[in-house]
PDB file of N, CA and C in Angstrom:
ATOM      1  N   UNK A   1       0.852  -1.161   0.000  1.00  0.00           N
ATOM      2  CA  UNK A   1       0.000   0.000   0.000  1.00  0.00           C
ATOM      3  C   UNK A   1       0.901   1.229   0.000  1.00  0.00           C
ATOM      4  N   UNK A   2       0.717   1.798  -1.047  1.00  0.00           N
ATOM      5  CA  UNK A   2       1.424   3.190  -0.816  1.00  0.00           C
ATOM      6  C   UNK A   2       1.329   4.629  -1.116  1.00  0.00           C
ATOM      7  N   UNK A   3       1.783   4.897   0.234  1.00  0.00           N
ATOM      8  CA  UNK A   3       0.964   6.376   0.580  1.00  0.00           C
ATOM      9  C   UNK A   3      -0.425   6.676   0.852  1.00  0.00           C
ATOM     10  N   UNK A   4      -0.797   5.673   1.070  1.00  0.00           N
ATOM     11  CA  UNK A   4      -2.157   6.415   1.680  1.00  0.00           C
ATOM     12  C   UNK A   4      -2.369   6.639   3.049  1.00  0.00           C
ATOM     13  N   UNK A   5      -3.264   7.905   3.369  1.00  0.00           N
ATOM     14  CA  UNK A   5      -2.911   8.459   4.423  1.00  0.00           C
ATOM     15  C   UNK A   5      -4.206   8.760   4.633  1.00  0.00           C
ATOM     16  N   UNK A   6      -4.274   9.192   6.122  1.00  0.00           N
ATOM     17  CA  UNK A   6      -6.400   9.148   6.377  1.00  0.00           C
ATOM     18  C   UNK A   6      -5.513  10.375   7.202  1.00  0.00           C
ATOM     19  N   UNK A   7      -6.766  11.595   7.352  1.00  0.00           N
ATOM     20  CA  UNK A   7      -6.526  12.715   8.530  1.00  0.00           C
ATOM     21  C   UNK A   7      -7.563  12.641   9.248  1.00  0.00           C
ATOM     22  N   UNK A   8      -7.642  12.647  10.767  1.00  0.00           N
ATOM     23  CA  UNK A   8      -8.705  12.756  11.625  1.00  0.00           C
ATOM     24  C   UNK A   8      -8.967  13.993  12.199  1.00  0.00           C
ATOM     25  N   UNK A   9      -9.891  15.048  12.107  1.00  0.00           N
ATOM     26  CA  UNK A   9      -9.775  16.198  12.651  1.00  0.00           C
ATOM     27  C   UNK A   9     -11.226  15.962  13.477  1.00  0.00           C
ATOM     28  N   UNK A  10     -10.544  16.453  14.967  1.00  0.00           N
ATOM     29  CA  UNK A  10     -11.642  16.334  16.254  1.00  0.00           C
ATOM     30  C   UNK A  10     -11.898  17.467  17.103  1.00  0.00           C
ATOM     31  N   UNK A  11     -12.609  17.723  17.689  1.00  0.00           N
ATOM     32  CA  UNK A  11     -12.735  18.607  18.567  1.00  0.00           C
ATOM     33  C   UNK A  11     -12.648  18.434  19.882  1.00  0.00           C
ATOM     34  N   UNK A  12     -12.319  17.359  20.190  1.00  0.00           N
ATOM     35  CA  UNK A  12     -11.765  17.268  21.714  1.00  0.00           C
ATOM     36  C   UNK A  12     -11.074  15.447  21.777  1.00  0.00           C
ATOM     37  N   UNK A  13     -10.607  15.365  22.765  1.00  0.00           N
ATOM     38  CA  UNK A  13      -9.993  14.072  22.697  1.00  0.00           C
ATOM     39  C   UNK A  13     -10.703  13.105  23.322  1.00  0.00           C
ATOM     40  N   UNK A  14     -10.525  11.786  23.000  1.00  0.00           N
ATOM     41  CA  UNK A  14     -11.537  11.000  22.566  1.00  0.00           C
ATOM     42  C   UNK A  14     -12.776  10.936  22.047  1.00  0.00           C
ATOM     43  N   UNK A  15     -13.409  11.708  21.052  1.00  0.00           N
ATOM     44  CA  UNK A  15     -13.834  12.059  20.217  1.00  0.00           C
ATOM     45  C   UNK A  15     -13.823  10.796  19.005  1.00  0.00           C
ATOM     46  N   UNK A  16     -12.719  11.000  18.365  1.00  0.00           N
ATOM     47  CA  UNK A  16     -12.338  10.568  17.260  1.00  0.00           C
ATOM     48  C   UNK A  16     -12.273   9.100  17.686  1.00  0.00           C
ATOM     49  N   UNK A  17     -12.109   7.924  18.852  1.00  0.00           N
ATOM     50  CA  UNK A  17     -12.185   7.001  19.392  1.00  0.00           C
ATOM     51  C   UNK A  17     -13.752   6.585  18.982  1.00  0.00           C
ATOM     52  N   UNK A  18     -14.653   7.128  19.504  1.00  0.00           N
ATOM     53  CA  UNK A  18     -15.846   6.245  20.168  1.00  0.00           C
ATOM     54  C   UNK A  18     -16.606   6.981  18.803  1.00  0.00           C
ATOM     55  N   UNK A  19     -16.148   7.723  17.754  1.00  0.00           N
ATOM     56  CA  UNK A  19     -16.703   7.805  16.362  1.00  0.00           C
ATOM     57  C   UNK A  19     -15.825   6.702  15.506  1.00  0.00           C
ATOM     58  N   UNK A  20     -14.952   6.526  15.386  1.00  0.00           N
ATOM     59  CA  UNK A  20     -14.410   5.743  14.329  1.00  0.00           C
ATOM     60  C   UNK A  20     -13.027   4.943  14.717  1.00  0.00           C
ATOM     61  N   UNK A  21     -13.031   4.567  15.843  1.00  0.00           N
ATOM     62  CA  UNK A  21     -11.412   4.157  16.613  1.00  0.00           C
ATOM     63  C   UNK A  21     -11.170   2.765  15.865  1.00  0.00           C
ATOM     64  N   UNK A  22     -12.126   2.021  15.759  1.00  0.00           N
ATOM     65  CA  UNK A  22     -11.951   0.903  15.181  1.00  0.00           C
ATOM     66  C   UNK A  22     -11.632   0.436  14.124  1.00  0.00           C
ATOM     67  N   UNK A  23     -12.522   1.244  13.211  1.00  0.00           N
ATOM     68  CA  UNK A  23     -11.956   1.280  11.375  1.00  0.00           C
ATOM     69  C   UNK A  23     -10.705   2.175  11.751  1.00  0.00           C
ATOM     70  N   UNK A  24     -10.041   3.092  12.344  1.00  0.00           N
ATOM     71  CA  UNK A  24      -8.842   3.567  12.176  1.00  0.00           C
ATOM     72  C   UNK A  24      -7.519   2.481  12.635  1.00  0.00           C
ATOM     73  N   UNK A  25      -8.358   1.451  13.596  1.00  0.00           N
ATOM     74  CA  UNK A  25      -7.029   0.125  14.183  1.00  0.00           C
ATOM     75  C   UNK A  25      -7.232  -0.171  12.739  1.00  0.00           C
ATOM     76  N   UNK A  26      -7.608  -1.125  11.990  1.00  0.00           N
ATOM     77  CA  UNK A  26      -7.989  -1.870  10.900  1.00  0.00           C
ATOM     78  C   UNK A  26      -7.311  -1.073  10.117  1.00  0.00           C
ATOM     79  N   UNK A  27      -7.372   0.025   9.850  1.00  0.00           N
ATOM     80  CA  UNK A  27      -6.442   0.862   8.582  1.00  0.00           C
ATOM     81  C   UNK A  27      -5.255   0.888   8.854  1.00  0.00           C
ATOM     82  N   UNK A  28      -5.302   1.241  10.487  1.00  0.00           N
ATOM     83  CA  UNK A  28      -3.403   1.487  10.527  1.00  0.00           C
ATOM     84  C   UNK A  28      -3.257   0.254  10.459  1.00  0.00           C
ATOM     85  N   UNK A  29      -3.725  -1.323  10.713  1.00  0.00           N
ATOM     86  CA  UNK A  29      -3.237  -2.442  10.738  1.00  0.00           C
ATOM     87  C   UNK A  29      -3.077  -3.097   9.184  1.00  0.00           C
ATOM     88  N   UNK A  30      -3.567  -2.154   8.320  1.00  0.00           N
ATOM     89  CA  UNK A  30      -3.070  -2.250   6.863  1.00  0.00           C
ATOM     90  C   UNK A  30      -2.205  -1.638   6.319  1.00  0.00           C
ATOM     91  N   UNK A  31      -1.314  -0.660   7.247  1.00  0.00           N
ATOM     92  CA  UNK A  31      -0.299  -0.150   6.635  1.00  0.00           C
ATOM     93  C   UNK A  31      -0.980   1.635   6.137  1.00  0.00           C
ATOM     94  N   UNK A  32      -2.129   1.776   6.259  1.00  0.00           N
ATOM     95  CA  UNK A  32      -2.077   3.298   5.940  1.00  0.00           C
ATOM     96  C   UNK A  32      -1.474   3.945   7.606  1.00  0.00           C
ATOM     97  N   UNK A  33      -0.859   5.164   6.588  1.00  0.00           N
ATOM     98  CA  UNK A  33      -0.282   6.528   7.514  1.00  0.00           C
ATOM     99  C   UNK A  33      -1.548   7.351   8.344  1.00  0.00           C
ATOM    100  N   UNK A  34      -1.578   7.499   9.805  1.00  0.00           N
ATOM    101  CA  UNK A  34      -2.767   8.084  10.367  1.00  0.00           C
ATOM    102  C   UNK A  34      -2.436   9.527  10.985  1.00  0.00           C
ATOM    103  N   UNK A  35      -3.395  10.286  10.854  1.00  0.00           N
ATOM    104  CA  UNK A  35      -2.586  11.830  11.326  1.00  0.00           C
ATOM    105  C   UNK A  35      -4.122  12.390  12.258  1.00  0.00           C
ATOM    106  N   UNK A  36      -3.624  12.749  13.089  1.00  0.00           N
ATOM    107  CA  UNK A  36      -5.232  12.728  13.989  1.00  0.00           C
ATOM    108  C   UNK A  36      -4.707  14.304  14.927  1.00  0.00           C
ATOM    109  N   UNK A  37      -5.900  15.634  14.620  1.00  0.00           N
ATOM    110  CA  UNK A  37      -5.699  16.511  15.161  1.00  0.00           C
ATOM    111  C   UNK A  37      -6.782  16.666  16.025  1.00  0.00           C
ATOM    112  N   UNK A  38      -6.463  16.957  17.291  1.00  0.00           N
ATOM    113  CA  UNK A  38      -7.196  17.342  18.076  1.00  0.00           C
ATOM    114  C   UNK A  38      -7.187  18.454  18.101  1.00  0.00           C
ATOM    115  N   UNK A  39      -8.606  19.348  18.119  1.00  0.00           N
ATOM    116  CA  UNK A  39      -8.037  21.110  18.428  1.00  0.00           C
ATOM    117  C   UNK A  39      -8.379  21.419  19.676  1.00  0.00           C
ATOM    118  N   UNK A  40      -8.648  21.024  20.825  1.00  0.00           N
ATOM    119  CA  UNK A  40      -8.917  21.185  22.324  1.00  0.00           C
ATOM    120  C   UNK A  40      -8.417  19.930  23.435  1.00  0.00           C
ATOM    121  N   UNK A  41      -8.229  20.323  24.187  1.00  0.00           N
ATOM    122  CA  UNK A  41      -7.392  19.369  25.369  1.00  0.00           C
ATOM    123  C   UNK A  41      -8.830  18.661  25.965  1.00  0.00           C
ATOM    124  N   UNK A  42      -9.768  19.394  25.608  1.00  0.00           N
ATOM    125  CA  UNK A  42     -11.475  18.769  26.541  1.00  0.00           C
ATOM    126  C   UNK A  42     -11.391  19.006  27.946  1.00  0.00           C
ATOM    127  N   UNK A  43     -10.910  20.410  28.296  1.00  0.00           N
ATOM    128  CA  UNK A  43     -10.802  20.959  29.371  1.00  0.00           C
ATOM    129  C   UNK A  43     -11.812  21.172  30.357  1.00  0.00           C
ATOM    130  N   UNK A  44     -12.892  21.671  29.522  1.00  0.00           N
ATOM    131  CA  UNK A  44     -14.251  21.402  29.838  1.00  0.00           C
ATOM    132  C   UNK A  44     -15.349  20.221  30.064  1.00  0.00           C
ATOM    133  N   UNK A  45     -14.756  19.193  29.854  1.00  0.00           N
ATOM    134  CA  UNK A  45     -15.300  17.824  29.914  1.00  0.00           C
ATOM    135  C   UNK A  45     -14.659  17.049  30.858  1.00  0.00           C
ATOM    136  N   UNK A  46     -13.271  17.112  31.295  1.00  0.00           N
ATOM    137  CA  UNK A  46     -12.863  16.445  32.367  1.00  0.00           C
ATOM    138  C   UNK A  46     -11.394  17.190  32.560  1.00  0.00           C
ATOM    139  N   UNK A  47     -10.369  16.306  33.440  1.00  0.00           N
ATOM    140  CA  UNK A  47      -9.755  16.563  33.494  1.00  0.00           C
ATOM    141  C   UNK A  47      -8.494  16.775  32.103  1.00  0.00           C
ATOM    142  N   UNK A  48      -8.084  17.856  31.590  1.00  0.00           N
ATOM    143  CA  UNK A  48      -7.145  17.736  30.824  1.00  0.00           C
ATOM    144  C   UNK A  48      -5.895  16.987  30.618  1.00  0.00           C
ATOM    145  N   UNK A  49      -5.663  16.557  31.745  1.00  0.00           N
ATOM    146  CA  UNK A  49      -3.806  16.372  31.667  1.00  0.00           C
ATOM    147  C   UNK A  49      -4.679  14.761  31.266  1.00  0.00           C
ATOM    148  N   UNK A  50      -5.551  14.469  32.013  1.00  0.00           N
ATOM    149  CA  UNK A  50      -6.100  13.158  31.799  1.00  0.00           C
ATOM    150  C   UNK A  50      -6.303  12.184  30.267  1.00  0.00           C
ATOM    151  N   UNK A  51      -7.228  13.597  30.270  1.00  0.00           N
ATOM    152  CA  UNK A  51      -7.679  13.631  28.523  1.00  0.00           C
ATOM    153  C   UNK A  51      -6.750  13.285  27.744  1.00  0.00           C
ATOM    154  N   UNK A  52      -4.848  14.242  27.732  1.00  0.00           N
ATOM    155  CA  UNK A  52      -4.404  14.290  26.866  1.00  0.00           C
ATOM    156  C   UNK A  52      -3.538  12.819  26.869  1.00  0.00           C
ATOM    157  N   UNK A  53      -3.260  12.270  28.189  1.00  0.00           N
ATOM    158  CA  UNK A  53      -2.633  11.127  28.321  1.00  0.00           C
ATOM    159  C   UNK A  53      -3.231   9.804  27.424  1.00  0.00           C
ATOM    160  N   UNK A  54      -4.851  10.446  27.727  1.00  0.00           N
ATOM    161  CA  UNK A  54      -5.897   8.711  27.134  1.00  0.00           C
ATOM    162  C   UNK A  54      -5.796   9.310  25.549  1.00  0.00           C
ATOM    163  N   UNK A  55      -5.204  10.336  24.908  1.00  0.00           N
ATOM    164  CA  UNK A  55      -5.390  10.592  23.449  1.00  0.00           C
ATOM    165  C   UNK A  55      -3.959  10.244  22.952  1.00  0.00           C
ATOM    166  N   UNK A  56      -2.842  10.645  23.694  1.00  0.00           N
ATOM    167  CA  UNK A  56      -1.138  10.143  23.076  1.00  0.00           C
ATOM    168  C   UNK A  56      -1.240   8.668  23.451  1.00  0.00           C
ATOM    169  N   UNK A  57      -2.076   7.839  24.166  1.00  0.00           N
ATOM    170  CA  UNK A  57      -2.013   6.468  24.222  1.00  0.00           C
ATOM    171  C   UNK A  57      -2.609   5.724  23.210  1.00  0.00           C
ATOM    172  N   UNK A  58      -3.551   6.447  22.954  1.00  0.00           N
ATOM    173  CA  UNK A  58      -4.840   6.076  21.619  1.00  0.00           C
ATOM    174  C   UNK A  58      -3.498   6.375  20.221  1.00  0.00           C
ATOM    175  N   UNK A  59      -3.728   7.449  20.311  1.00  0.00           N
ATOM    176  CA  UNK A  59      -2.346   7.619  19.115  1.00  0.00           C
ATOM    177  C   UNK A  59      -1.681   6.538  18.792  1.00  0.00           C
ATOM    178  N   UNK A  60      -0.703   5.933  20.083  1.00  0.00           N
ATOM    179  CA  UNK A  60       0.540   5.052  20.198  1.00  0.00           C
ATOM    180  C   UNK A  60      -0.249   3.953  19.537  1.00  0.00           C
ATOM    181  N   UNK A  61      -0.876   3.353  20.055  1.00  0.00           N
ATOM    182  CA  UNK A  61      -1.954   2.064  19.581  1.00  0.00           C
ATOM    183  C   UNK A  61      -1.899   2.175  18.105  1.00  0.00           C
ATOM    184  N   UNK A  62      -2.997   3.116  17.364  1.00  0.00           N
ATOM    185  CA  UNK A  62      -2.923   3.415  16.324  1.00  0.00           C
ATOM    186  C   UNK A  62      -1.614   3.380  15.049  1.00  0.00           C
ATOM    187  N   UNK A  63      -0.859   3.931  16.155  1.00  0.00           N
ATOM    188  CA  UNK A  63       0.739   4.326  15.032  1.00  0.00           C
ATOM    189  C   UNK A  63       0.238   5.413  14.362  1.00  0.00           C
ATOM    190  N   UNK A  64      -0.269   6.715  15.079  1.00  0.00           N
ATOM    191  CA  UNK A  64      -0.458   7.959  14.872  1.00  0.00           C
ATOM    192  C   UNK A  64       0.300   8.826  14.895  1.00  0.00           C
ATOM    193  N   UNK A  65       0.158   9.802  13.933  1.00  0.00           N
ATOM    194  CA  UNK A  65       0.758  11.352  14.425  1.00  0.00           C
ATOM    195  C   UNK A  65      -0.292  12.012  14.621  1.00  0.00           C
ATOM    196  N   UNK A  66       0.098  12.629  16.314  1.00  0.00           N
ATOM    197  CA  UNK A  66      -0.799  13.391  16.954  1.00  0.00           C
ATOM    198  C   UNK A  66      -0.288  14.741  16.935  1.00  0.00           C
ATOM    199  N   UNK A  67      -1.786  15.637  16.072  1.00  0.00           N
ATOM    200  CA  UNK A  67      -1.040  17.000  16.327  1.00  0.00           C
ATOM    201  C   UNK A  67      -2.401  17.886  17.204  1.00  0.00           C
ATOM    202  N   UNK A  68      -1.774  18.416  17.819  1.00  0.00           N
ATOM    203  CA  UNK A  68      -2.662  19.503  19.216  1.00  0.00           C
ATOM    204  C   UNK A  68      -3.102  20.738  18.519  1.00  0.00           C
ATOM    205  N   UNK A  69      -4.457  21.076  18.767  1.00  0.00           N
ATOM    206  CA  UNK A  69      -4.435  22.608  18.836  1.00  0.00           C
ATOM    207  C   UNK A  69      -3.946  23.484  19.808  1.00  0.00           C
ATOM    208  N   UNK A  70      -4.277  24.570  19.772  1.00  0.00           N
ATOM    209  CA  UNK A  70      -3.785  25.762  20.679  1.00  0.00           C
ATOM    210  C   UNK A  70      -4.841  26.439  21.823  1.00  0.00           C
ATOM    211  N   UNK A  71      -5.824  26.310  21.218  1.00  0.00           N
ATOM    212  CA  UNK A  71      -7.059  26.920  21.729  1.00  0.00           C
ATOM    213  C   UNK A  71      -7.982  26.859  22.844  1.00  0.00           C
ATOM    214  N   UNK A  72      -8.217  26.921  23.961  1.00  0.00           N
ATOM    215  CA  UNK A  72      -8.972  26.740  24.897  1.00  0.00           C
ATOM    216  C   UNK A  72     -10.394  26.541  24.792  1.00  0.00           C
ATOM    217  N   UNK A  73     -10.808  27.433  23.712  1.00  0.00           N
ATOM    218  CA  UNK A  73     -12.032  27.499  23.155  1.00  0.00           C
ATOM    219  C   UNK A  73     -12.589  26.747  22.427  1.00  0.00           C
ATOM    220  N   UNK A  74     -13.469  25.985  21.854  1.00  0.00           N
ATOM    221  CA  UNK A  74     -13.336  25.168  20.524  1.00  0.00           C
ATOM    222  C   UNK A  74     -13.438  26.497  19.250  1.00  0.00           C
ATOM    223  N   UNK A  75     -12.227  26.757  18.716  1.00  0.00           N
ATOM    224  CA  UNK A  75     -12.482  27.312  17.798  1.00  0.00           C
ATOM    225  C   UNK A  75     -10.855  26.811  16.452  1.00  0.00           C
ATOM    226  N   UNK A  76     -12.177  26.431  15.157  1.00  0.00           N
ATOM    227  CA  UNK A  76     -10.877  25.760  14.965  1.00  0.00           C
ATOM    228  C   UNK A  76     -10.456  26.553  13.254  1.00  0.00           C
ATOM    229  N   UNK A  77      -9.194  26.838  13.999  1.00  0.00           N
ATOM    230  CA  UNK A  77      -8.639  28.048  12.843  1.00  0.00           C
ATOM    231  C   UNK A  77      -7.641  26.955  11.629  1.00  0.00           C
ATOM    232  N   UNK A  78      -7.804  26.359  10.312  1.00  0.00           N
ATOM    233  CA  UNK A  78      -6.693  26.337   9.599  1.00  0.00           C
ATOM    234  C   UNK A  78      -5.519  27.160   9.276  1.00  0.00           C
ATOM    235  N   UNK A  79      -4.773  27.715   9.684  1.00  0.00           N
ATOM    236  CA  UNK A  79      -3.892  28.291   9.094  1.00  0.00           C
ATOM    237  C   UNK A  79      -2.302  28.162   8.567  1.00  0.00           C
ATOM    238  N   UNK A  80      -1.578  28.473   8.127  1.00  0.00           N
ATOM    239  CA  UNK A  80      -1.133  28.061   7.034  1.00  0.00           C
ATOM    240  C   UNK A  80       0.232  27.370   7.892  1.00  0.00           C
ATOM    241  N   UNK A  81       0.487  27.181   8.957  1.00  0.00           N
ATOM    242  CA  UNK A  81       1.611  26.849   9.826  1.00  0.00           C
ATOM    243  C   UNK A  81       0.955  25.388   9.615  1.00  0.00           C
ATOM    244  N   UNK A  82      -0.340  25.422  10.188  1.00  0.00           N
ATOM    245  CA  UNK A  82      -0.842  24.008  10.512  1.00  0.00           C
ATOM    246  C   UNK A  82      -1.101  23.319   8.843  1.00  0.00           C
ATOM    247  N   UNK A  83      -1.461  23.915   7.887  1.00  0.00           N
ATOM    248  CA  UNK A  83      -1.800  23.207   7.017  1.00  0.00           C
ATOM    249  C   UNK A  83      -0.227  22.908   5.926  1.00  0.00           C
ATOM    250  N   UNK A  84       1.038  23.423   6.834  1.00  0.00           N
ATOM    251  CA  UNK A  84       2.535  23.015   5.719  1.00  0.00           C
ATOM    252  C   UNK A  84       2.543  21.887   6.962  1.00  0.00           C
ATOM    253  N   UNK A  85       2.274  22.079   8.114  1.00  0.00           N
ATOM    254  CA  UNK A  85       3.018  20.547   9.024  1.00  0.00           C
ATOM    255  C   UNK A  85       1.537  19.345   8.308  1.00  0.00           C
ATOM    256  N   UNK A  86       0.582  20.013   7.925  1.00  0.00           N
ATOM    257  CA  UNK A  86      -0.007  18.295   7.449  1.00  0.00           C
ATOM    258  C   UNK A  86       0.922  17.814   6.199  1.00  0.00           C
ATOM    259  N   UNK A  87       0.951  19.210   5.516  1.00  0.00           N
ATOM    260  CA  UNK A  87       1.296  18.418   3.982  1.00  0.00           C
ATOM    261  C   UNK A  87       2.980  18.032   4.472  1.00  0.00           C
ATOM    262  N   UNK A  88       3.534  18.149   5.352  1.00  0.00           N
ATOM    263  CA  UNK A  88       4.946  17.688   5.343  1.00  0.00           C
ATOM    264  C   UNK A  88       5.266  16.037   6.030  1.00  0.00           C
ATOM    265  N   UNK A  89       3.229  15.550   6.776  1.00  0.00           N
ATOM    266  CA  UNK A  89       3.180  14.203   7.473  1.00  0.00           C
ATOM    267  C   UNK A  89       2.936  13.370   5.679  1.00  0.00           C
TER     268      UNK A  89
END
């Protein structure tokens, strides 16, 4: 398989798990490249440091690249920093 690559864009962490965690094991277990952005820590939903531990573990599983937003808020900005580090995964 080559080069194919799936992007997951979420709004908080574990999110992207309990929507599609399973078809993403099954893909990475075929050899596609997985790139999974979270844009909030889910600060507001529980504990953060928590959150971010159960999302870099989910990652590891996967064979992800995990990239973070910045934002406290859910507000989710493309801009052009974030969209040269996708095209460079």
């Amino acid at each position: 398989m080559k080069n194919k690559k799936i992007l997951v864009l979420s709004a908080h962490p574990d999110d992207m798990e309990f929507g599609c965690g399973a078809t993403l094991y099954e893909f990475s277990r075929k050899g596609y490249s997985i790139v999974i952005y979270v844009a909030t820590a889910g600060e507001y939903g529980a504990s953060a440091d928590v959150r971010k531990k159960e999302q870099e573990k989910s990652a590891k599983i996967l064979k992800a690249d995990l990239l973070w937003g910045s934002s406290r808020i859910l507000r989710f900005f493309l801009v052009d920093t974030l969209l040269m580090r996708l095209k460079m995964l």
